[in-house]
N, C-alpha and C. Protein backbone atom coordinates (compact mmCIF):
# COMPACT_ATOMS: atom_id res chain seq x y z
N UNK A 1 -22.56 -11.74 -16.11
CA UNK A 1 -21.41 -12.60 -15.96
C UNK A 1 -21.77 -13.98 -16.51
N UNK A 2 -20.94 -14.71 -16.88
CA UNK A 2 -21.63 -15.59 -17.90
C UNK A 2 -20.26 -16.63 -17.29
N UNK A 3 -19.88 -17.82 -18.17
CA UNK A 3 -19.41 -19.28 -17.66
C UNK A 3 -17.50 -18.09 -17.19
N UNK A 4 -16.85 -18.78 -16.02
CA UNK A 4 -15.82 -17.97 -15.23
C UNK A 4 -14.71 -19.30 -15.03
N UNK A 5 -15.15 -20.43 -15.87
CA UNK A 5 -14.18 -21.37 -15.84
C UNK A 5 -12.49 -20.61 -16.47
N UNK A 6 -11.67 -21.90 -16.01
CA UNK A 6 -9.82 -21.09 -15.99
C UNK A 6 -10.00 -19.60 -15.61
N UNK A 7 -11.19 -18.76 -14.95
CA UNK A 7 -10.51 -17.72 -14.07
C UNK A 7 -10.06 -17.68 -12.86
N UNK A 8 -9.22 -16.79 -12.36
CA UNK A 8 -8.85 -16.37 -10.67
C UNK A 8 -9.09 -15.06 -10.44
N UNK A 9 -10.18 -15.20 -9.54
CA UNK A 9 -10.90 -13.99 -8.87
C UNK A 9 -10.68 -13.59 -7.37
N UNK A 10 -9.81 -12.62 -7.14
CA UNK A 10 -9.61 -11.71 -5.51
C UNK A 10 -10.99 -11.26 -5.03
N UNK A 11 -11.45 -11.69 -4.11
CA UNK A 11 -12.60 -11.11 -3.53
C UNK A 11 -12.02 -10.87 -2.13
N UNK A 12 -12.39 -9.37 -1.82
CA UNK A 12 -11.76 -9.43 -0.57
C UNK A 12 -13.12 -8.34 -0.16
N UNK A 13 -12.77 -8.55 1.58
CA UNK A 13 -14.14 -8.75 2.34
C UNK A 13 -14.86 -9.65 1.83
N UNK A 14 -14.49 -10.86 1.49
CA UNK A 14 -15.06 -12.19 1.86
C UNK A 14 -16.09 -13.03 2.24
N UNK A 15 -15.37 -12.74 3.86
CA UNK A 15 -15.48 -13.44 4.83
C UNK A 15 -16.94 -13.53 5.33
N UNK A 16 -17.84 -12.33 4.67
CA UNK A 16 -19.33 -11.83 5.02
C UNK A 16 -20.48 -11.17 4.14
N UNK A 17 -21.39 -11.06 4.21
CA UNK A 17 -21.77 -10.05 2.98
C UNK A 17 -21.87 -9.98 1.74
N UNK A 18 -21.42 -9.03 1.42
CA UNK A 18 -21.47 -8.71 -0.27
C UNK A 18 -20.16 -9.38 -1.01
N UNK A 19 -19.24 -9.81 0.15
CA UNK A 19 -17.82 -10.40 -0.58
C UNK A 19 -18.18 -11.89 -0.58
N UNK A 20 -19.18 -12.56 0.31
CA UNK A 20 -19.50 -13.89 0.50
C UNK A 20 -20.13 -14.17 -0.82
N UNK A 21 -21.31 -12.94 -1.12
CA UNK A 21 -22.26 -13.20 -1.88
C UNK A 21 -21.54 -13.27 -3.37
N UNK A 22 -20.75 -12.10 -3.51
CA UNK A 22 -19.60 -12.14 -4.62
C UNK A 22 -18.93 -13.85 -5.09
N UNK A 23 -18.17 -13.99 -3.89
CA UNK A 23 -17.48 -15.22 -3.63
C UNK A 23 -18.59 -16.56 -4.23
N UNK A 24 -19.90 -16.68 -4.05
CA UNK A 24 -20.52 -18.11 -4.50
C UNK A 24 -21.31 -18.05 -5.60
N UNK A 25 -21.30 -16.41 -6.07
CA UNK A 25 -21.69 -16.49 -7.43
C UNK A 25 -20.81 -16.36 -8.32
N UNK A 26 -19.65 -16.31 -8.15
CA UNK A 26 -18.20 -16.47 -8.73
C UNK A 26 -17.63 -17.59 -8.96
N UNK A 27 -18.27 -18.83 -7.32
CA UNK A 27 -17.73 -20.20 -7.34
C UNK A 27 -18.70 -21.02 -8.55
N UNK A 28 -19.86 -20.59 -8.57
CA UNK A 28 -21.06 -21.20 -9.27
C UNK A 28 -20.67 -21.26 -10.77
N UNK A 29 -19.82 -19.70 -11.32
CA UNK A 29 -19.80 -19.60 -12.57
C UNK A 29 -18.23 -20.18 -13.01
N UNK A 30 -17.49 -20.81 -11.74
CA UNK A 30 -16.73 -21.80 -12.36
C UNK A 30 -15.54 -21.05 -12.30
N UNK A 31 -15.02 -20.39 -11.33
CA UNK A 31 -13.87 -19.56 -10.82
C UNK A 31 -12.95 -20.03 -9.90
N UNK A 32 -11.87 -19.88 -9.80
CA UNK A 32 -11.28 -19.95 -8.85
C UNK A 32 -10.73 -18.90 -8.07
N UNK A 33 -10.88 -19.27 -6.49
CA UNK A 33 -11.06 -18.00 -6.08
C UNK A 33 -10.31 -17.72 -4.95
N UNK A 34 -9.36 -16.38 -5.10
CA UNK A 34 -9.02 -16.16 -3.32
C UNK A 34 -9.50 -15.18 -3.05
N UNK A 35 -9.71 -15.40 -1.79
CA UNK A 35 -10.77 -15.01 -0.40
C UNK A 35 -9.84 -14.05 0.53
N UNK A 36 -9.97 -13.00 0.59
CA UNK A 36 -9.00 -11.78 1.66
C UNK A 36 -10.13 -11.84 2.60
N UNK A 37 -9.66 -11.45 3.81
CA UNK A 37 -10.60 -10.89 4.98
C UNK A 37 -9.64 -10.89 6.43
N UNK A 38 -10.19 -10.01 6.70
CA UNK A 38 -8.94 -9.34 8.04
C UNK A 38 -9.81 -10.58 9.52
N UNK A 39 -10.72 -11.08 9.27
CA UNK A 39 -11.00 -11.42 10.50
C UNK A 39 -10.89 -13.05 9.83
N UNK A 40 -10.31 -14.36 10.51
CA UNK A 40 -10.10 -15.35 10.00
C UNK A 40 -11.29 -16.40 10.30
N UNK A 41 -11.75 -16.21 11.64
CA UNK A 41 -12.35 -17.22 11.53
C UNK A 41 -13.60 -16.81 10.97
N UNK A 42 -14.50 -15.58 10.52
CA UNK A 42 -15.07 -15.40 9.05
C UNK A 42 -14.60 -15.75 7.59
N UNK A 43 -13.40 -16.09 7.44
CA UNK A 43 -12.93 -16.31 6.13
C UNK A 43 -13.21 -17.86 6.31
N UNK A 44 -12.89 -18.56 7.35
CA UNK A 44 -12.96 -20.53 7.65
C UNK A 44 -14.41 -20.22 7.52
N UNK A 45 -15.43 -19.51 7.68
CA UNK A 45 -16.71 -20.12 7.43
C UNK A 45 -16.93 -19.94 6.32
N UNK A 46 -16.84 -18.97 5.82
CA UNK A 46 -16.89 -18.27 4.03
C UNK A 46 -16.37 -19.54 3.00
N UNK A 47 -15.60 -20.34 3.42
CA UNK A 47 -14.82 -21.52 2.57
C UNK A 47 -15.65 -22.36 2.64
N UNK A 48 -16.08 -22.30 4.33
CA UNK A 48 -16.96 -24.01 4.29
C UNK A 48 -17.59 -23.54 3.35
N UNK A 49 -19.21 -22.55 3.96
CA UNK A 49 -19.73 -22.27 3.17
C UNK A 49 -19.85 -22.31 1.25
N UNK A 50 -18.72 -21.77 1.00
CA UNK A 50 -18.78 -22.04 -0.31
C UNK A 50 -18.69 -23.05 -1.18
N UNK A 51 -17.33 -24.26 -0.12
CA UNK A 51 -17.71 -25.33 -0.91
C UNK A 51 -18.65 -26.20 -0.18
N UNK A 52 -19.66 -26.04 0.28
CA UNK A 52 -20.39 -26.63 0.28
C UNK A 52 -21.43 -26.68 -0.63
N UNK A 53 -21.78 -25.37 -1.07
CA UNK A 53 -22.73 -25.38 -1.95
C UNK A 53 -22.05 -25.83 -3.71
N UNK A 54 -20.22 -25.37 -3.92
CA UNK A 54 -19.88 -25.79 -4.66
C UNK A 54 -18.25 -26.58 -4.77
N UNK A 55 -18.18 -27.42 -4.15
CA UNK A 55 -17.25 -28.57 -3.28
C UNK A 55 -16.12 -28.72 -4.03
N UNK A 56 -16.12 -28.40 -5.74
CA UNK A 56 -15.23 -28.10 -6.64
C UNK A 56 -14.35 -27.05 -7.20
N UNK A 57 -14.91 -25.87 -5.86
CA UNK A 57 -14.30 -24.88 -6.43
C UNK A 57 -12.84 -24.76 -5.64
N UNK A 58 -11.67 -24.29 -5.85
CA UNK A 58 -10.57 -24.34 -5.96
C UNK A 58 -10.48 -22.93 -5.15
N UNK A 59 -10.11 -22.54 -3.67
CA UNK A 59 -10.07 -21.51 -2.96
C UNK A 59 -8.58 -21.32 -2.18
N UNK A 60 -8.33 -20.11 -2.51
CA UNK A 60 -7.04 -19.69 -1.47
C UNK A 60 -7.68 -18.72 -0.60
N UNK A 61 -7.20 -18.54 0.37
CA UNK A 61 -7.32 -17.25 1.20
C UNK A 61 -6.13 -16.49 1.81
N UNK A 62 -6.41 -15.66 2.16
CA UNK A 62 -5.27 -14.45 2.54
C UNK A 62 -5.86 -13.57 3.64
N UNK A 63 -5.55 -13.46 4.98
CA UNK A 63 -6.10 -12.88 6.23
C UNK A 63 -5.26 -11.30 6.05
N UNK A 64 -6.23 -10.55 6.01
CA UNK A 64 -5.02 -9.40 5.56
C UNK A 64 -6.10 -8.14 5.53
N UNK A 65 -5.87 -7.07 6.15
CA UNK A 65 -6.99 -5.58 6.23
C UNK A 65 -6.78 -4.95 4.84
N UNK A 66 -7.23 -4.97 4.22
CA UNK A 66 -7.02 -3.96 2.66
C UNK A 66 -6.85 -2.57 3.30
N UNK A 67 -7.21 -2.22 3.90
CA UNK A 67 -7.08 -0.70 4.87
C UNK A 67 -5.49 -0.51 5.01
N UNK A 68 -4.68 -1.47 5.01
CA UNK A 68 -3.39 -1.21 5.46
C UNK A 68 -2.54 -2.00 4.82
N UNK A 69 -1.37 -0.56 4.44
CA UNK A 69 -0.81 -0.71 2.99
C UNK A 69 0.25 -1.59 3.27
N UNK A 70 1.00 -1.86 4.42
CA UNK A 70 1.59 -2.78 4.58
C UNK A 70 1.39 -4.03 4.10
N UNK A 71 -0.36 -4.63 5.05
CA UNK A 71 -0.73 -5.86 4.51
C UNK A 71 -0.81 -5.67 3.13
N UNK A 72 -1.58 -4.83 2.07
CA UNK A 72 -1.73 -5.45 1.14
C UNK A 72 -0.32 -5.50 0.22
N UNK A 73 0.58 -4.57 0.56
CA UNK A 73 1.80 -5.25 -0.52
C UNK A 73 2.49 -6.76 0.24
N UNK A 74 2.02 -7.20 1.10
CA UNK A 74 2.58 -8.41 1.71
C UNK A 74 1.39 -9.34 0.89
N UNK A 75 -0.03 -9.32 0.37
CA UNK A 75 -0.61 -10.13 -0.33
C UNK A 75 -0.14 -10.59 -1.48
């Protein structure tokens, strides 16, 4: 993955993990990014977190179970 400036990247499961880890090597390469995750106050740390390490990156989020088809046509 190489420079991710003017992109928008869905990372969902987020909030922890492999979606966090996704999420700040995504913010690093200059992305903008929304953040899904069914549990919220993991997604409020996932944000700090990210801009902290990169304070410029440009984040939406969306609290929402990908498991359930309801939520995701409501994303």
């Amino acid at each position: 993955m190489s420079d991710l400036t003017g992109k928008s990247i869905v990372i969902t499961g987020a909030g922890m993990g492999l979606g966090l880890a996704a999420a700040n090597v995504c913010a690093a390469k200059g992305a903008s990014l929304t953040l899904v995750d069914y549990n919220e106050k993991a997604l409020e740390s996932a944000v700090a977190e990210v801009h902290k390490a990169h304070p410029d990156t440009q984040i939406t989020t969306i609290t929402a179970d990908v498991s359930n088809e309801d939520e995701v046509k409501n994303m």
